[in-house]
Protein backbone atom coordinates (compact mmCIF):
# COMPACT_ATOMS: atom_id res chain seq x y z
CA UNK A 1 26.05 101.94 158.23
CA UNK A 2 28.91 99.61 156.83
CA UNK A 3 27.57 98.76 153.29
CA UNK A 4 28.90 96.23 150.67
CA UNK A 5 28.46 97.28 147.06
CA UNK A 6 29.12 94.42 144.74
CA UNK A 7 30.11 95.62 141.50
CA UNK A 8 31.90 98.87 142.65
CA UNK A 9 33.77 98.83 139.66
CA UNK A 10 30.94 98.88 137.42
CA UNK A 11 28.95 101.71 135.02
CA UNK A 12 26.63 101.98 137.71
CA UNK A 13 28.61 101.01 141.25
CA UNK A 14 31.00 103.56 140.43
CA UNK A 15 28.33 106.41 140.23
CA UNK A 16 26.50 104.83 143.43
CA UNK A 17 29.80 103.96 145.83
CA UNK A 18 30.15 108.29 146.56
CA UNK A 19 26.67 108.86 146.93
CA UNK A 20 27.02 106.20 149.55
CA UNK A 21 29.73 107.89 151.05
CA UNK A 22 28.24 111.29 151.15
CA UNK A 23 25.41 110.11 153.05
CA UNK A 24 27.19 109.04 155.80
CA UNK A 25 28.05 105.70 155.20
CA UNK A 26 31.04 103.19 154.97
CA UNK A 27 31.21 101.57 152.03
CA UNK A 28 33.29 98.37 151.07
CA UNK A 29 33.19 97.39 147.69
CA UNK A 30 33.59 93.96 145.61
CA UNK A 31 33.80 93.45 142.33
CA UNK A 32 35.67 90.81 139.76
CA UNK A 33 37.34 93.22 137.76
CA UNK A 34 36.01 92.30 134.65
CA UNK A 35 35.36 95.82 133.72
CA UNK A 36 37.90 97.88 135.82
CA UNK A 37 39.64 99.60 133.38
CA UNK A 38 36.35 101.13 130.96
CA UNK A 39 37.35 104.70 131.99
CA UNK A 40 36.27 107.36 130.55
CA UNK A 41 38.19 110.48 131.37
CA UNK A 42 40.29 110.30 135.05
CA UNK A 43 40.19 107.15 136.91
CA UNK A 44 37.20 107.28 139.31
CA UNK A 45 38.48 106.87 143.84
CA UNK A 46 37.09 104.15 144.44
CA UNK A 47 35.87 102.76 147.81
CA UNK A 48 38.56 100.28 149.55
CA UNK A 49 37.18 96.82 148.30
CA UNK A 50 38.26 93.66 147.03
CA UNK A 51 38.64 91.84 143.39
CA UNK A 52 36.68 88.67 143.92
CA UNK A 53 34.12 86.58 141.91
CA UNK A 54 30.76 86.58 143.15
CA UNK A 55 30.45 82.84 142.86
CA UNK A 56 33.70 82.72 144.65
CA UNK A 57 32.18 84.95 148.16
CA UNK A 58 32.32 83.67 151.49
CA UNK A 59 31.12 84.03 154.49
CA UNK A 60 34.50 86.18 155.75
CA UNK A 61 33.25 89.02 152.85
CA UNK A 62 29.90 89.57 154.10
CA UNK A 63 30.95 89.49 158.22
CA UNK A 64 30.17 92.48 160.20
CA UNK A 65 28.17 94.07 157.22
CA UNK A 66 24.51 95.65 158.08
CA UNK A 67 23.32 96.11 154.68
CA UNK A 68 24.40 94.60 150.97
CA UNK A 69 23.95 96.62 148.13
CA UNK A 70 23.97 93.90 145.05
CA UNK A 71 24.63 95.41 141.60
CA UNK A 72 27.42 92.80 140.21
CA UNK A 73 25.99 91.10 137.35
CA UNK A 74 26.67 89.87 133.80
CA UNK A 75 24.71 92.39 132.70
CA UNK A 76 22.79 93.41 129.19
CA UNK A 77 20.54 90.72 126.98
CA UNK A 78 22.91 90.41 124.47
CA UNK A 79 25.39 89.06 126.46
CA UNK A 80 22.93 87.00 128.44
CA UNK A 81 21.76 85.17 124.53
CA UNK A 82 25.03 84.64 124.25
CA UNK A 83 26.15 82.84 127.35
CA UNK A 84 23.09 82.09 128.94
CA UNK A 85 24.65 79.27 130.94
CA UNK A 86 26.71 81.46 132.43
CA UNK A 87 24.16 84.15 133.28
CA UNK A 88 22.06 81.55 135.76
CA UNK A 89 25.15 80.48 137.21
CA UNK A 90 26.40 84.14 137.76
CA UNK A 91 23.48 86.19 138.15
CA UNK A 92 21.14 83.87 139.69
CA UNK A 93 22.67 81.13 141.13
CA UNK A 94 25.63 82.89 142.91
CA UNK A 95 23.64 85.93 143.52
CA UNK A 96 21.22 84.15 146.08
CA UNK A 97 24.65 81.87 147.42
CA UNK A 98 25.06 86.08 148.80
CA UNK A 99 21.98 86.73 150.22
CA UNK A 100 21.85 83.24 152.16
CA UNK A 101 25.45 84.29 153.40
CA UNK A 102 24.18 87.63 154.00
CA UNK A 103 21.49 86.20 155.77
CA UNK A 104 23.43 83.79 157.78
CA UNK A 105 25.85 86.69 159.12
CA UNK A 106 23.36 88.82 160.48
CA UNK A 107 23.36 91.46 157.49
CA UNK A 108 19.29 92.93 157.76
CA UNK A 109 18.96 94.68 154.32
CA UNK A 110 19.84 93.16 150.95
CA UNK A 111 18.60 95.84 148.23
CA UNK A 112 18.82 93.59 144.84
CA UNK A 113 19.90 95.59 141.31
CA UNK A 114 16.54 94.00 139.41
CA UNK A 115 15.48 95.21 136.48
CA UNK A 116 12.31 96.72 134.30
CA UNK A 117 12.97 93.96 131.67
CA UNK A 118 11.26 91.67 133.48
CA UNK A 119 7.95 93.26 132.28
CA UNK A 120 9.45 92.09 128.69
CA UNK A 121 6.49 91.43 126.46
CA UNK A 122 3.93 93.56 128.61
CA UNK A 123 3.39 95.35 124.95
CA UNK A 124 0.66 97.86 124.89
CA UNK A 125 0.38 101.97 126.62
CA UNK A 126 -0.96 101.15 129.98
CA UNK A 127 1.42 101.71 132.57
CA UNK A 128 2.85 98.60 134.05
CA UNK A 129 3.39 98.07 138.00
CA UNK A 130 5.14 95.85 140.51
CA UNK A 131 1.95 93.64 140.74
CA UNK A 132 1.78 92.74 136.59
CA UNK A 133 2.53 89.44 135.02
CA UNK A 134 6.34 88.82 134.12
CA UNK A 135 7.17 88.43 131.07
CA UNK A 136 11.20 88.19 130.43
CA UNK A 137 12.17 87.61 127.03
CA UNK A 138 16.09 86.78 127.38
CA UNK A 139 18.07 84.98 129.84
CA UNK A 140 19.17 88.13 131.73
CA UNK A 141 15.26 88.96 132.50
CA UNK A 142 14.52 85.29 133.66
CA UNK A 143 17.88 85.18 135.98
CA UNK A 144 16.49 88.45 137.50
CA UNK A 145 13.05 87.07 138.25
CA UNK A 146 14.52 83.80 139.57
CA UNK A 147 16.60 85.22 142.20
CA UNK A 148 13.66 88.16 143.12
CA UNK A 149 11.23 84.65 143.73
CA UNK A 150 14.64 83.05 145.70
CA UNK A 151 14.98 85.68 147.87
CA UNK A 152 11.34 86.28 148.71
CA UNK A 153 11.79 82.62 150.36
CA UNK A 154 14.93 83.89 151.83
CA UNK A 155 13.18 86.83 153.55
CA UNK A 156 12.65 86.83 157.57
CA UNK A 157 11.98 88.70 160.37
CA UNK A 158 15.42 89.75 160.08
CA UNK A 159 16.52 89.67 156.71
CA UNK A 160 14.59 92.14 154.46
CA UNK A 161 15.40 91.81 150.31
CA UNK A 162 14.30 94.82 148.46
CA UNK A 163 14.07 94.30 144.77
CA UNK A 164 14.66 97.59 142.76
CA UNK A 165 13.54 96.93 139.43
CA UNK A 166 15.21 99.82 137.41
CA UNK A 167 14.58 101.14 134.18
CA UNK A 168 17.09 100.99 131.27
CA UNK A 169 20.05 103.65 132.66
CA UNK A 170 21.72 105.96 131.05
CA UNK A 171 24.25 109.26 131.70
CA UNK A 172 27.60 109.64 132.24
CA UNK A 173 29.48 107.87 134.48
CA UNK A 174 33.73 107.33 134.92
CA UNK A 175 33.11 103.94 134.05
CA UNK A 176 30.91 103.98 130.79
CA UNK A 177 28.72 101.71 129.23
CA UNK A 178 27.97 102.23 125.37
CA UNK A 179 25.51 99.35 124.85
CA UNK A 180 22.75 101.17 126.53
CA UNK A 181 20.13 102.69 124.69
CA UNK A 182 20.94 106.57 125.29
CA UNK A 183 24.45 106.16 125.22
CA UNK A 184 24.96 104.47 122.16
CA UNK A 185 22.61 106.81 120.38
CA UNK A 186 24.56 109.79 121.54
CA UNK A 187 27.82 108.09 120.74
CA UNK A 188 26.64 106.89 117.03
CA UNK A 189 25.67 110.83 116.58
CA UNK A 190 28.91 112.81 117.93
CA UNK A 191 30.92 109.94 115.46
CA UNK A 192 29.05 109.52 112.83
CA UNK A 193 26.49 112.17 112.42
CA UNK A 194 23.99 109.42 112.64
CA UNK A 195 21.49 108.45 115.67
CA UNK A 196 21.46 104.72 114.56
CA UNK A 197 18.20 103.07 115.37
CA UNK A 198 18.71 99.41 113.97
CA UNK A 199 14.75 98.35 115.42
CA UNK A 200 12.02 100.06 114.09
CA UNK A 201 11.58 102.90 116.29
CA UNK A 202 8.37 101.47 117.95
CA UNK A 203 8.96 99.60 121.19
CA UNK A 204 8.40 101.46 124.92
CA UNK A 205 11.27 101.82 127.12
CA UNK A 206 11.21 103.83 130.34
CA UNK A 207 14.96 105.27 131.20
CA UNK A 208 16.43 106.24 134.18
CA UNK A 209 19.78 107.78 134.75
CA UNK A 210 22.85 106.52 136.44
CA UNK A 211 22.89 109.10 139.60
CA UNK A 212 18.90 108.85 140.29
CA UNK A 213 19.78 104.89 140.31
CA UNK A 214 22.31 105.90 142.87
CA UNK A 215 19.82 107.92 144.54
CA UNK A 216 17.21 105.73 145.05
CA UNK A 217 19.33 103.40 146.47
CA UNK A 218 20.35 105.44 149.00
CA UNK A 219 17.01 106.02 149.89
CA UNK A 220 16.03 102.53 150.29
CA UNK A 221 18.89 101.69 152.38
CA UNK A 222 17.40 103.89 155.21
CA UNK A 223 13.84 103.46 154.33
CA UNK A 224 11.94 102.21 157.33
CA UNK A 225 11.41 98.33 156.98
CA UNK A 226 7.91 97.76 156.68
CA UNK A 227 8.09 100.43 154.24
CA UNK A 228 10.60 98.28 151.73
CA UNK A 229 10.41 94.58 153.34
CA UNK A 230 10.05 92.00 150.61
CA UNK A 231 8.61 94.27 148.27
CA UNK A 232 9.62 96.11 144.43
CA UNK A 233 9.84 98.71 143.06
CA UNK A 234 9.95 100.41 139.74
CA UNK A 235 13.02 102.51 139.98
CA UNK A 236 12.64 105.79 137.32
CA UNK A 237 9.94 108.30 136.53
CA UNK A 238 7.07 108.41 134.12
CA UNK A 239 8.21 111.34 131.99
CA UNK A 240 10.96 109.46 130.80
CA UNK A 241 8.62 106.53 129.38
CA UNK A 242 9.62 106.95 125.79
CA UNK A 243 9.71 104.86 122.39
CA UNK A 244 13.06 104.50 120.41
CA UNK A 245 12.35 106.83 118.41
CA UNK A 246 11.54 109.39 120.73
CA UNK A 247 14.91 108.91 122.11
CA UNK A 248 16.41 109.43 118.62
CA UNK A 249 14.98 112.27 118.27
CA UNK A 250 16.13 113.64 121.77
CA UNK A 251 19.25 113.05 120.90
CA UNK A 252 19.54 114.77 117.58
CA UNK A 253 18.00 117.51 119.23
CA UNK A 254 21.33 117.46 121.48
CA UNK A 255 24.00 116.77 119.20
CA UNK A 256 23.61 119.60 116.84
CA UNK A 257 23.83 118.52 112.96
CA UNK A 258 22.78 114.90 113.87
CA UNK A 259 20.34 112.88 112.05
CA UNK A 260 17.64 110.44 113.07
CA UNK A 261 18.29 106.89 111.17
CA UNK A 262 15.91 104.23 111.31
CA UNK A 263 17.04 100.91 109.39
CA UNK A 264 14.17 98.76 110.83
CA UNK A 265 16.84 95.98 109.61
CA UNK A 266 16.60 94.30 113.17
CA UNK A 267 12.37 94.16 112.84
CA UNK A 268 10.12 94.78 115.81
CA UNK A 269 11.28 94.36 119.17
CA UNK A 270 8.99 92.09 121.52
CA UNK A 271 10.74 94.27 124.53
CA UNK A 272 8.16 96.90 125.16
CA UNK A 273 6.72 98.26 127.79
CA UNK A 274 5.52 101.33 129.80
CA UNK A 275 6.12 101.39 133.68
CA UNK A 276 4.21 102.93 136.50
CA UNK A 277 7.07 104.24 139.35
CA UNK A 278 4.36 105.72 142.17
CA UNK A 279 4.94 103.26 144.66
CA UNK A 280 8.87 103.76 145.63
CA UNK A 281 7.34 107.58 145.80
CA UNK A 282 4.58 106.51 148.06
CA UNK A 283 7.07 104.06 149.77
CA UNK A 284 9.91 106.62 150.30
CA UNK A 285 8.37 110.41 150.39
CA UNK A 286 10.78 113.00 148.65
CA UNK A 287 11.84 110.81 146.38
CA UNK A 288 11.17 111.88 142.29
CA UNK A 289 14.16 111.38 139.77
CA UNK A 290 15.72 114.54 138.65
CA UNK A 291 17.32 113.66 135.38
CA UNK A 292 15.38 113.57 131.75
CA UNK A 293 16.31 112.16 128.38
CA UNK A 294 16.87 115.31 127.30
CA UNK A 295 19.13 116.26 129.94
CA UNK A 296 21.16 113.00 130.07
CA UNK A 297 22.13 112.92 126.16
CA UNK A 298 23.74 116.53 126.74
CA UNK A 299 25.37 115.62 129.90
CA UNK A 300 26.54 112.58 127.88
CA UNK A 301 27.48 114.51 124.55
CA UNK A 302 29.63 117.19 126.57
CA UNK A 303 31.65 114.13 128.61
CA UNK A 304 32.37 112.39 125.23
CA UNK A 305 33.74 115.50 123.63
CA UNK A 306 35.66 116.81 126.32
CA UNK A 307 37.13 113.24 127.16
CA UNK A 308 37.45 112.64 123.45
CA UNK A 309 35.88 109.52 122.95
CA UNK A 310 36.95 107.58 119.92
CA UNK A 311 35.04 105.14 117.62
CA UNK A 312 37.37 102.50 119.04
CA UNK A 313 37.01 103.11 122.67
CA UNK A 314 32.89 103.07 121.81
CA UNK A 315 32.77 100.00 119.99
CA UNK A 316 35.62 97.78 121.87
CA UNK A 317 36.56 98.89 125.52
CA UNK A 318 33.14 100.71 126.69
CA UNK A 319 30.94 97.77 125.00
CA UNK A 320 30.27 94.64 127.53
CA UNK A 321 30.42 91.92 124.89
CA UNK A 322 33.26 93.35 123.03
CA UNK A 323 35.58 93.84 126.46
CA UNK A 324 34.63 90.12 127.12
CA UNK A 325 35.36 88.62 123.85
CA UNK A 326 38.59 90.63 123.70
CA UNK A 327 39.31 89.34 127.25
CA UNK A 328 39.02 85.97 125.94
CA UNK A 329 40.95 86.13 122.83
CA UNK A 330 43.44 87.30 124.96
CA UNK A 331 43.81 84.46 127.31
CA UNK A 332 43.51 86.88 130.28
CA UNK A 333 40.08 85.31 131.38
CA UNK A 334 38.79 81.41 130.75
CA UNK A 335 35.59 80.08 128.77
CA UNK A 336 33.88 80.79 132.44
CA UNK A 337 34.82 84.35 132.50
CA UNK A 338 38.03 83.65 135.68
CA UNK A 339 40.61 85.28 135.62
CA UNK A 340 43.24 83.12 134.41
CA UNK A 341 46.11 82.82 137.25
């Protein structure tokens, strides 16, 4: 199957784009570039592909393509808050401007990088599935939900969207992200001896790492249709529905001679919620994630040390917001986020 993979060049596309190749298939990626160069360790392979904008695709980028794999995104809430603007234009508006190309040239499966958040408020313990209210909080949670509801109307006979809502990633990848919840604990304890929990410990977050992402993915790709057709799914597992400060403490447990610090200074966080992931199991048989919290801030405290991560590197070139402001300072990209020619 030829498959495009927007955002090849991201934390998660560059974990996903080999998995894709193992299985079998060709993969062709597209990404702007933005975050290219946050490497950790050597520079990944990647997958031939091309450095364009996603509000800049055409119709020529999506020809002779059977299935689109959609992870490019301006993508964490802070960033969202800050240029909200530019999330709807970005993630929303220029994401579904793909699918109806997709669409238009033939492509039948459009698997959509949604996300947990949408759930946002659900507050409580009960487990939350795909049927519950949505509740985004921040302007990256609302883009998602608007293009899941503009690609439902998008959906055919022929043109199935698939809308994997995943949990909150984490684990190593060539290509890392510190301003996710897992990595930036395990970063803040290897540097400073601290696991720095600014919120007050309390709110639910269900994680999921990087290559089970990757995994799932693959598995929906070659899912039988009426299995995945306009339907989504909670991508992750139930063990790894823990509060903050569970994670805090998994991580201290890891980095040995760490310490658990909660400030509270930030107050409660309205994000919370517990998910329920049975149907992608029931949906795709075999499936189960493979990676635990546990598991994932070792992985992630052995790559930092042997790559020799440095408190600059964590806070500046492997932190979304930071890259992008620097970016800007720089002149090298415009108030839009273009590259400036």
């Amino acid at each position: 199957m030829r498959v495009l993979l927007t955002g090849h060049q991201g934390y998660l596309g560059t974990v996903m784009a080999p998995v894709l190749a193992a299985a079998g298939h060709e993969v062709v990626g597209l990404d702007a570039g933005l975050f290219a160069d946050c490497v950790l360790g050597p520079r990944p392979a990647d997958p031939p592909g091309q450095r364009v904008d996603l509000r800049d695709v055409t119709a020529e980028h999506v020809a002779g393509v059977d299935a689109v794999i959609h992870l490019a995104a301006l993508s964490n809430d802070p960033l969202g808050s800050l240029a909200p603007e530019l999330t709807y234009d970005i993630n929303h508006h220029a994401s579904v401007r793909l699918a109806r190309l997709a669409r238009d040239a033939g492509v039948q499966r459009f698997l959509y990088a949604s996300t947990c958040s949408v759930y946002g408020a659900a507050g409580g313990d009960d487990l939350v599935g795909e049927d519950a209210p949505l509740r985004p909080v921040t302007p990256y949670a609302e883009s998602k939900v608007r293009v899941e509801d503009d690609l439902h109307a998008l959906s055919d006979g022929d043109f199935s969207p698939v809308y994997m809502r995943n949990a909150t990633a984490f684990g190593h990848s060539p290509r890392l992200r510190a301003d996710i919840v897992l990595n930036n604990l395990v970063g803040h304890a290897l540097l400073s001896g601290e696991v720095l929990v600014l919120s007050d410990g309390t709110p639910w977050r269900p994680l999921v790492h990087a290559a089970d992402i990757a995994r799932a993915f693959a598995a929906a790709l070659v899912a039988p249709r009426e299995a995945v057709h306009d339907r989504a799914f909670n991508i992750g597992s139930e063990v790894n529905n823990v509060t903050v400060a569970e994670i805090a403490g998994q991580v201290a447990e890891a980095v040995a001679g760490s310490k658990v610090v909660i400030t509270g200074e930030t107050g409660a966080d309205p994000r919370s919620y517990r998910v329920d992931f049975s149907r992608f199991r029931a949906a795709v048989p075999g499936f189960d994630c493979e990676w635990t919290v546990k598991q994932g801030a070792l992985e992630l405290a052995d790559a930092y040390r042997k790559h020799g991560l440095t408190r600059k590197d964590f806070e500046q070139r492997f932190t979304r917001l930071a890259v992008l402001r620097a970016a800007s300072g720089a002149g090298t990209v415009d108030d839009t986020l273009r590259w400036r020619r």
